[in-house]
N, C-alpha and C. Protein backbone atom coordinates (compact mmCIF):
# COMPACT_ATOMS: atom_id res chain seq x y z
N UNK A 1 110.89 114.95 54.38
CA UNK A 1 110.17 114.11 55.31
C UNK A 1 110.08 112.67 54.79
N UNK A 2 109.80 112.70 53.45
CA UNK A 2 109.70 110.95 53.25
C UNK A 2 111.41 110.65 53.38
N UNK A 3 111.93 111.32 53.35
CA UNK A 3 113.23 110.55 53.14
C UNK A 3 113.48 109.91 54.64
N UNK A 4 112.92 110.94 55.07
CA UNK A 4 113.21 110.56 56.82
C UNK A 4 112.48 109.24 56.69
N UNK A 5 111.29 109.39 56.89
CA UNK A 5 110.20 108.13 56.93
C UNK A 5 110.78 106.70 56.01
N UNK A 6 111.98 106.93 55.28
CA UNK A 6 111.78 105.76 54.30
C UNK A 6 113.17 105.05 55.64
N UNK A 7 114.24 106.08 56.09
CA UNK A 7 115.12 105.36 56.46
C UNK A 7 114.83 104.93 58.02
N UNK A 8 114.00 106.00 58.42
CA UNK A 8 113.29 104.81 59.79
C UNK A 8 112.94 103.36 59.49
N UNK A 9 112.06 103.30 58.14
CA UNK A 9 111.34 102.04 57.46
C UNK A 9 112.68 100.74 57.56
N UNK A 10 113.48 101.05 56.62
CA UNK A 10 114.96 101.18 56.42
C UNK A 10 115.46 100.24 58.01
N UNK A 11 115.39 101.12 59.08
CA UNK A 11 115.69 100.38 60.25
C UNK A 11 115.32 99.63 61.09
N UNK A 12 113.92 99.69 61.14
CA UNK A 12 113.32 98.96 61.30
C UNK A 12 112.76 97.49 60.63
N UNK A 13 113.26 97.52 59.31
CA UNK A 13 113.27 96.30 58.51
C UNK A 13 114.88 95.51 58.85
N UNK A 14 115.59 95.93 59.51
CA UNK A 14 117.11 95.63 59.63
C UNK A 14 116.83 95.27 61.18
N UNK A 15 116.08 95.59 61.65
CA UNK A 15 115.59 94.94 63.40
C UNK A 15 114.68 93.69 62.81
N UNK A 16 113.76 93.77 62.28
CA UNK A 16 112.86 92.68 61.92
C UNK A 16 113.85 91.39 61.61
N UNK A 17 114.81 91.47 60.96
CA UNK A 17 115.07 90.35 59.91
C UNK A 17 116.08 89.96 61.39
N UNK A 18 116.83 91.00 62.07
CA UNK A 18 117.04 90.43 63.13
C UNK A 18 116.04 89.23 64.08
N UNK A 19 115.39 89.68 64.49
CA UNK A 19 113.95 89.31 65.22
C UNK A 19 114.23 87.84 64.91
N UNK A 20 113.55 87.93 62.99
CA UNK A 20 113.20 86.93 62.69
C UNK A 20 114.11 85.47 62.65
N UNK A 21 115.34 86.34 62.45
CA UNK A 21 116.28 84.96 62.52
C UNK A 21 116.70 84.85 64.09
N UNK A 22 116.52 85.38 64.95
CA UNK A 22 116.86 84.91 66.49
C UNK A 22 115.11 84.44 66.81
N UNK A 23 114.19 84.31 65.98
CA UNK A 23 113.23 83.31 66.39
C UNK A 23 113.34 82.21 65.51
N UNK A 24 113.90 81.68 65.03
CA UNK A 24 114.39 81.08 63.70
C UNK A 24 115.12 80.10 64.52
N UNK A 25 116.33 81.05 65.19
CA UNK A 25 117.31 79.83 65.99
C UNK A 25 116.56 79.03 66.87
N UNK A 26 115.61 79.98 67.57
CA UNK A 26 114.82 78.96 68.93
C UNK A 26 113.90 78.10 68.35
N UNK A 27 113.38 78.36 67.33
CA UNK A 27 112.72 76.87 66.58
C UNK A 27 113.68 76.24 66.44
N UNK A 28 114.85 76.28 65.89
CA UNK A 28 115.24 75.27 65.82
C UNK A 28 115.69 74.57 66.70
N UNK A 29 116.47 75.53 67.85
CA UNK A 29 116.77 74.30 69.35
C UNK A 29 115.63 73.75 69.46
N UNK A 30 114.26 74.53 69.25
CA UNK A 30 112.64 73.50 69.85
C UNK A 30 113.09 72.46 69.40
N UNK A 31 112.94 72.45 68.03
CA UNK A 31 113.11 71.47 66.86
C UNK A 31 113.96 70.27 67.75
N UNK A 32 115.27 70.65 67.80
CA UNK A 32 116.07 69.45 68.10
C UNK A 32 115.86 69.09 69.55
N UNK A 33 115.51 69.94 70.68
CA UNK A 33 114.83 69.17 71.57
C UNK A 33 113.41 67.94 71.23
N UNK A 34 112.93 68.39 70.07
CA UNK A 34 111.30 67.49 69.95
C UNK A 34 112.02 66.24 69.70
N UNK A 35 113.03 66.19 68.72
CA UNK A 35 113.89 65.19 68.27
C UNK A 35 113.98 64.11 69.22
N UNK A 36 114.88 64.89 70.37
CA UNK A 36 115.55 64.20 71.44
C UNK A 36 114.32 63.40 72.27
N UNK A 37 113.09 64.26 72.21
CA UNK A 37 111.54 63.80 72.86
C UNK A 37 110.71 62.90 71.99
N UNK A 38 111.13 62.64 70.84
CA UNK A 38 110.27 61.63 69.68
C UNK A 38 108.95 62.89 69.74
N UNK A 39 108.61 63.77 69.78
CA UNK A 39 107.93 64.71 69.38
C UNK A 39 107.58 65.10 67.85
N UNK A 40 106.69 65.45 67.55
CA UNK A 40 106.18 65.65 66.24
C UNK A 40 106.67 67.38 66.14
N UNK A 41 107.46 67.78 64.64
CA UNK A 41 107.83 69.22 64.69
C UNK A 41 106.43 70.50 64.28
N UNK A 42 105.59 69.52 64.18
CA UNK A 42 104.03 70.67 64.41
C UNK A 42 103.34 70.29 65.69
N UNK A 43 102.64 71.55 66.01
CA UNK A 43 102.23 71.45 66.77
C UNK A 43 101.27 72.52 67.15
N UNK A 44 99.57 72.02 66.30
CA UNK A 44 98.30 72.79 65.65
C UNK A 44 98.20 73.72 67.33
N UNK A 45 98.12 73.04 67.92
CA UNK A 45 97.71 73.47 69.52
C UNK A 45 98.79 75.13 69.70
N UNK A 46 99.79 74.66 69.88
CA UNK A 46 100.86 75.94 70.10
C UNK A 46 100.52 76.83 69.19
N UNK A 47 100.68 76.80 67.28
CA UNK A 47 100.98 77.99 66.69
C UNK A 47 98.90 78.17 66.49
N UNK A 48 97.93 78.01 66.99
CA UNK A 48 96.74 78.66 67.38
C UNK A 48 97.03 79.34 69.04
N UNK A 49 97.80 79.24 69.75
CA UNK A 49 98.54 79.92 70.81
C UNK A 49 99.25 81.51 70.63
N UNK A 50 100.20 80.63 69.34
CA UNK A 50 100.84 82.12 69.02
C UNK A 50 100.27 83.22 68.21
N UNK A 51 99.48 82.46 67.42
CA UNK A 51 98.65 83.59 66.44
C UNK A 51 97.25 84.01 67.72
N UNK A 52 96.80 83.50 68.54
CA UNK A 52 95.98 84.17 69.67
C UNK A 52 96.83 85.17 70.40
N UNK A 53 98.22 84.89 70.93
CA UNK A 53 98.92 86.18 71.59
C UNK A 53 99.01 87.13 70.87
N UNK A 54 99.37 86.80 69.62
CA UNK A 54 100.03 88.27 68.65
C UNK A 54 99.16 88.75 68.39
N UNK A 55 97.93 87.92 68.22
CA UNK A 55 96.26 89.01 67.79
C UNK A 55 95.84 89.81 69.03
N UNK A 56 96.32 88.95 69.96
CA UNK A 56 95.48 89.81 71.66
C UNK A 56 96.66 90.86 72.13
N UNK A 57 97.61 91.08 70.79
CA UNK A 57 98.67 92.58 71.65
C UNK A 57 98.64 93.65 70.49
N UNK A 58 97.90 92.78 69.59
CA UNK A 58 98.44 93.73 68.19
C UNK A 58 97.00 95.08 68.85
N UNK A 59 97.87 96.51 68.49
CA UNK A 59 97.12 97.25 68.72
C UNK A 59 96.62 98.19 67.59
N UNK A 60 97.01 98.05 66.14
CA UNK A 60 97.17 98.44 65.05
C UNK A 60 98.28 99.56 64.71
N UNK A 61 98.57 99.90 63.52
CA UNK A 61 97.07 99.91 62.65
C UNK A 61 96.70 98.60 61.52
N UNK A 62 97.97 97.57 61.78
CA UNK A 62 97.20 96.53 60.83
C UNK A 62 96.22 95.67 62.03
N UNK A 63 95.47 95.36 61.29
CA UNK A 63 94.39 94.43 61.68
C UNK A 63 94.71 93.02 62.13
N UNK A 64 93.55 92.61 62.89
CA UNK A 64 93.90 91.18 62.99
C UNK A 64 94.26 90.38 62.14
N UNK A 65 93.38 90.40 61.01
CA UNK A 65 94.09 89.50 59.79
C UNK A 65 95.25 89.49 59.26
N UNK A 66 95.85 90.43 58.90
CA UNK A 66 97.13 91.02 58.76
C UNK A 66 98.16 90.05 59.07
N UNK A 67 97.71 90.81 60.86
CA UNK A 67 99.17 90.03 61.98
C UNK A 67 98.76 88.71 61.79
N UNK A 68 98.00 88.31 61.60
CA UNK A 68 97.83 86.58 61.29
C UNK A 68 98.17 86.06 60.27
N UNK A 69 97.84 86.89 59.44
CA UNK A 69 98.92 86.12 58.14
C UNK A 69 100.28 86.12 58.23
N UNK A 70 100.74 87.34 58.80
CA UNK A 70 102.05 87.80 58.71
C UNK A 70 102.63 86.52 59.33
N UNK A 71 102.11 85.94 60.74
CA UNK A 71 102.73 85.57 61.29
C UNK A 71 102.59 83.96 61.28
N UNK A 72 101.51 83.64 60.65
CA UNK A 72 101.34 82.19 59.92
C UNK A 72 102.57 81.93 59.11
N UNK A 73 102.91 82.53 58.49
CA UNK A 73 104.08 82.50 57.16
C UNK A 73 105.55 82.73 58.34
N UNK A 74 105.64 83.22 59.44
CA UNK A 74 106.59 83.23 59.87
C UNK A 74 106.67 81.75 60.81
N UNK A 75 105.28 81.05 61.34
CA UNK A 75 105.73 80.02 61.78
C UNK A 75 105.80 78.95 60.32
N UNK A 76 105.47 79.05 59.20
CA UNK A 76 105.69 78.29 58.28
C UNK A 76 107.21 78.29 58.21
N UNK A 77 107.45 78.81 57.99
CA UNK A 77 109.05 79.33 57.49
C UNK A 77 110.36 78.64 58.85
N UNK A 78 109.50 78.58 59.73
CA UNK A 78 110.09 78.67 61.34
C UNK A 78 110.05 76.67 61.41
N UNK A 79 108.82 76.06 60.88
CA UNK A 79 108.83 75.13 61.06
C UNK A 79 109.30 74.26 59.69
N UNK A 80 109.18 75.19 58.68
CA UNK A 80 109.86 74.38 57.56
C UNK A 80 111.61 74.16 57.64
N UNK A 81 111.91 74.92 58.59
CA UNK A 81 113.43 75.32 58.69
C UNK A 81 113.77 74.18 59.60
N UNK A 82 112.99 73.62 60.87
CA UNK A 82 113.16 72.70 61.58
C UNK A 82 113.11 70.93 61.12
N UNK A 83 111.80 71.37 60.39
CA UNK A 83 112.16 70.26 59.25
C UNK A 83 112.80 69.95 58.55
N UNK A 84 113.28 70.97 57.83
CA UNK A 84 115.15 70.71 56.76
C UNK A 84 116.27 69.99 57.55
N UNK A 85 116.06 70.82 58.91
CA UNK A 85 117.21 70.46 59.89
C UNK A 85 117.09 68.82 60.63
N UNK A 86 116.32 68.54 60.36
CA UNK A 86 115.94 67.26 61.27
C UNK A 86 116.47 66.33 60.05
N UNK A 87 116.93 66.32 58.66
CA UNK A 87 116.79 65.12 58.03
C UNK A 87 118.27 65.28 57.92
């Protein structure tokens, strides 16, 4: 049984990293649209948006805090990437 359980884990970490880099790309088109708009690549208003959706679907078993960290570090990562790309 764990073996089972490890290679579900296993596939589901191989969907994630998917996920994460096809949200990765759309920051970055954001990114180069803000460019094209003289737009600033943060934007406090939106990612308190996204960390409110992902908290108002998350149904557990991690907690709110959790998915909020988790996903703070994924718009870090999301907007540090847009920033590399812009210079």
């Amino acid at each position: 049984m764990l073996a089972e359980w490890r290679k579900q884990i296993d596939e589901l970490d191989k969907q994630l990293v998917r996920l994460l880099n096809e949200r990765a790309q759309l920051a970055l088109n954001i990114g180069k649209e803000k460019r094209t708009q003289g737009l600033p690549v943060r934007s406090a208003e939106r990612e308190q948006n996204v960390l409110a959706n992902v908290e108002s679907s998350n149904v557990g078993p991690l907690d709110n805090l959790a998915i909020r960290n988790i996903f703070q570090t994924v718009i870090n990562e999301c907007r540090r990437l847009e920033e590399k790309s812009s210079r």
